[in-house]
Protein backbone atom coordinates (compact mmCIF):
# COMPACT_ATOMS: atom_id res chain seq x y z
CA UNK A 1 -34.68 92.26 152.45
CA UNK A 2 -31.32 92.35 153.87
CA UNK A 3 -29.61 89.75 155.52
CA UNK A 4 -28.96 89.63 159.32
CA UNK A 5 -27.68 86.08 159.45
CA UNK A 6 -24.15 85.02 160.06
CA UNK A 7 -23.48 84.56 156.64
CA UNK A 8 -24.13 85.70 152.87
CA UNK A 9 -24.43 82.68 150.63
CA UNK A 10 -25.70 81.58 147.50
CA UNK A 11 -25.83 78.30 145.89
CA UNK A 12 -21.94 77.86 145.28
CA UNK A 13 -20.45 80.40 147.83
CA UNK A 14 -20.69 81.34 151.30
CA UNK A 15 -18.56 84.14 153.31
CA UNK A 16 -18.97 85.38 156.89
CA UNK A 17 -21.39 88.92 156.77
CA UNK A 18 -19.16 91.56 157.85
CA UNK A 19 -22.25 93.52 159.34
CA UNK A 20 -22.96 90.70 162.21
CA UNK A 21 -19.29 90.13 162.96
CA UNK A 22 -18.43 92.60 166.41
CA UNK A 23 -14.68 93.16 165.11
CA UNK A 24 -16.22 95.26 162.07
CA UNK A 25 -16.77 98.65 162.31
CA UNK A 26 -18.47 100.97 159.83
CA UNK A 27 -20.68 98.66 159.36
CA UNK A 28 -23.27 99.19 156.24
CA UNK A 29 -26.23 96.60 154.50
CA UNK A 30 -28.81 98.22 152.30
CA UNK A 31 -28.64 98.61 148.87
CA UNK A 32 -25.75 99.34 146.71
CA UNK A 33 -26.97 102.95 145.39
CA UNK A 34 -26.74 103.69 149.11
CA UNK A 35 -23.14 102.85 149.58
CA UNK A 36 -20.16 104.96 149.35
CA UNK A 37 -17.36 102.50 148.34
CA UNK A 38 -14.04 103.66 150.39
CA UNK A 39 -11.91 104.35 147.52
CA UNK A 40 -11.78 105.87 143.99
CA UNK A 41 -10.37 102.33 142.20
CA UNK A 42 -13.28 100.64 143.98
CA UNK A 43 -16.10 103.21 142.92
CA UNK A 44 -14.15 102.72 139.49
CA UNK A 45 -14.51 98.52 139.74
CA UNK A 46 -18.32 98.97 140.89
CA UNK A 47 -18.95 101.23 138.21
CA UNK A 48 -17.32 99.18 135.42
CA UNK A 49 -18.88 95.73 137.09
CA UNK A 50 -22.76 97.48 137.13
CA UNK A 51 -22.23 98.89 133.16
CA UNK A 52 -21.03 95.11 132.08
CA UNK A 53 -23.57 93.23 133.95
CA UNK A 54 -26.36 95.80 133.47
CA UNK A 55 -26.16 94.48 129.35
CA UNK A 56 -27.72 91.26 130.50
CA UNK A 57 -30.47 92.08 132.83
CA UNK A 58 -28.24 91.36 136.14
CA UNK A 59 -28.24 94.54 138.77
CA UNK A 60 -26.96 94.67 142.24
CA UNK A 61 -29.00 94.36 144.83
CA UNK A 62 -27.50 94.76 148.37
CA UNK A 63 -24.17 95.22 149.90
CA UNK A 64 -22.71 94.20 153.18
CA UNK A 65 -19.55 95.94 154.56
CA UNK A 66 -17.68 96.73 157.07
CA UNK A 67 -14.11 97.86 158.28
CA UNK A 68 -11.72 95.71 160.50
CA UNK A 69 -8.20 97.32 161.30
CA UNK A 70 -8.49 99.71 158.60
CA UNK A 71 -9.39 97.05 156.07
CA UNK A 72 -12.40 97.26 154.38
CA UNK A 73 -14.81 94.03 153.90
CA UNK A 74 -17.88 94.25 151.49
CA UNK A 75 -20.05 91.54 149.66
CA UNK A 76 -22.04 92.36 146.86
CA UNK A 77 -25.02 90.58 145.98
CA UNK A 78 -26.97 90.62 142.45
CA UNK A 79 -30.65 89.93 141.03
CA UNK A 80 -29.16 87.04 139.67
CA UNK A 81 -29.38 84.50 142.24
CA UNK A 82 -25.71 82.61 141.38
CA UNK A 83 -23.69 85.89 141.17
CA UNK A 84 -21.63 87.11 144.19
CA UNK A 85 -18.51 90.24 144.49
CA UNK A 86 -16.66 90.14 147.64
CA UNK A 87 -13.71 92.23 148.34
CA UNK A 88 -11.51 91.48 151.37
CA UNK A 89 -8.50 92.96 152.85
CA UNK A 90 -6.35 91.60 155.42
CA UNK A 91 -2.92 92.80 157.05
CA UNK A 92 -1.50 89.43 156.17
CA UNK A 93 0.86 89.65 152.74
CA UNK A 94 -1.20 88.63 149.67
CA UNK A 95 -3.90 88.78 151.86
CA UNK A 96 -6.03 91.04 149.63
CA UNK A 97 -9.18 89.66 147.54
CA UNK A 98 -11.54 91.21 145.15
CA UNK A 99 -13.56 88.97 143.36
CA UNK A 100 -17.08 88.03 141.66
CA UNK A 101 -18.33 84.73 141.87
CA UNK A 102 -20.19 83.24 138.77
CA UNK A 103 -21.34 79.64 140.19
CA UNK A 104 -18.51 78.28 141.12
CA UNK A 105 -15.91 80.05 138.69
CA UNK A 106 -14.11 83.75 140.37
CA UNK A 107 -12.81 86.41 137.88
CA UNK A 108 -10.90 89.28 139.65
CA UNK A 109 -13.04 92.19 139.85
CA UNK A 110 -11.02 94.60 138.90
CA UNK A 111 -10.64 92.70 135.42
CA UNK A 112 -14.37 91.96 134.77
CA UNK A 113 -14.92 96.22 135.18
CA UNK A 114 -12.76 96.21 132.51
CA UNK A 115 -13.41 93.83 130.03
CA UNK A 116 -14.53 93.95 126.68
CA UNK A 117 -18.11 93.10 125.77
CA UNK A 118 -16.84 89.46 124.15
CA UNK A 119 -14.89 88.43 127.07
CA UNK A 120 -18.00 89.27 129.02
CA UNK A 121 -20.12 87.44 127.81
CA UNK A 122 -17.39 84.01 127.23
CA UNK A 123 -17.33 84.64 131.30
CA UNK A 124 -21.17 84.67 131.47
CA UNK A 125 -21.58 81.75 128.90
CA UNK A 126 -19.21 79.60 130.26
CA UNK A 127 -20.40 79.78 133.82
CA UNK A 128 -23.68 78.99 132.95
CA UNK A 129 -25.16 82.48 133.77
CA UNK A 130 -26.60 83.49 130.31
């Protein structure tokens, strides 16, 4: 069921939806096999991210995004009820964010899709996930 409220939120983290907010355009939420991510290193981060995760039982579910300026906004969510990925862009310096939220602990997302099956699981351990 996809989410038409203001926000997407779990437990630990909650971040405006991109597909209420009237400054977004291209606006997608359905699931995740139905989404075209904008560029090639994202495809390559959500491909990396669904192999690691996939080890332990934990699929994405649904993905909210939209585009703002030319900036693309998406939040992942996962069938594990404590995991989120949100990726952000913004035309303010530094103002770029790609992240997946175990509980309360972030690892850049472009560094989970590429670590090593130990290091995956330390992040999943520690956080309380597995």
């Amino acid at each position: 069921m996809f989410s038409a409220s203001k926000t997407i939120k779990n437990e630990y983290k909650r971040f405006n939806n991109p597909v209420v907010d009237n400054e977004f355009k291209n606006k997608y939420a359905g699931p995740v096999q139905g989404y075209t991510f904008p560029t090639s290193k994202q495809q390559e981060h959500y491909l990396g991210i669904k192999m690691r995760l996939e080890k332990y039982g934990i699929t994405m579910s649904e993905v909210y995004a939209g585009t703002r300026n030319s900036l693309d906004t998406y939040i992942v969510t996962f069938s594990h009820p404590d995991i989120l990925w949100r990726k952000y862009e913004s035309k303010v310096p530094g103002g770029y964010q790609n992240y997946i939220y175990f509980k309360k602990q972030e690892v850049v997302g472009g560094l989970f899709a590429e670590m090593n099956e130990q290091d995956v699981e330390k992040v999943l351990k520690d956080a309380g996930i597995i």
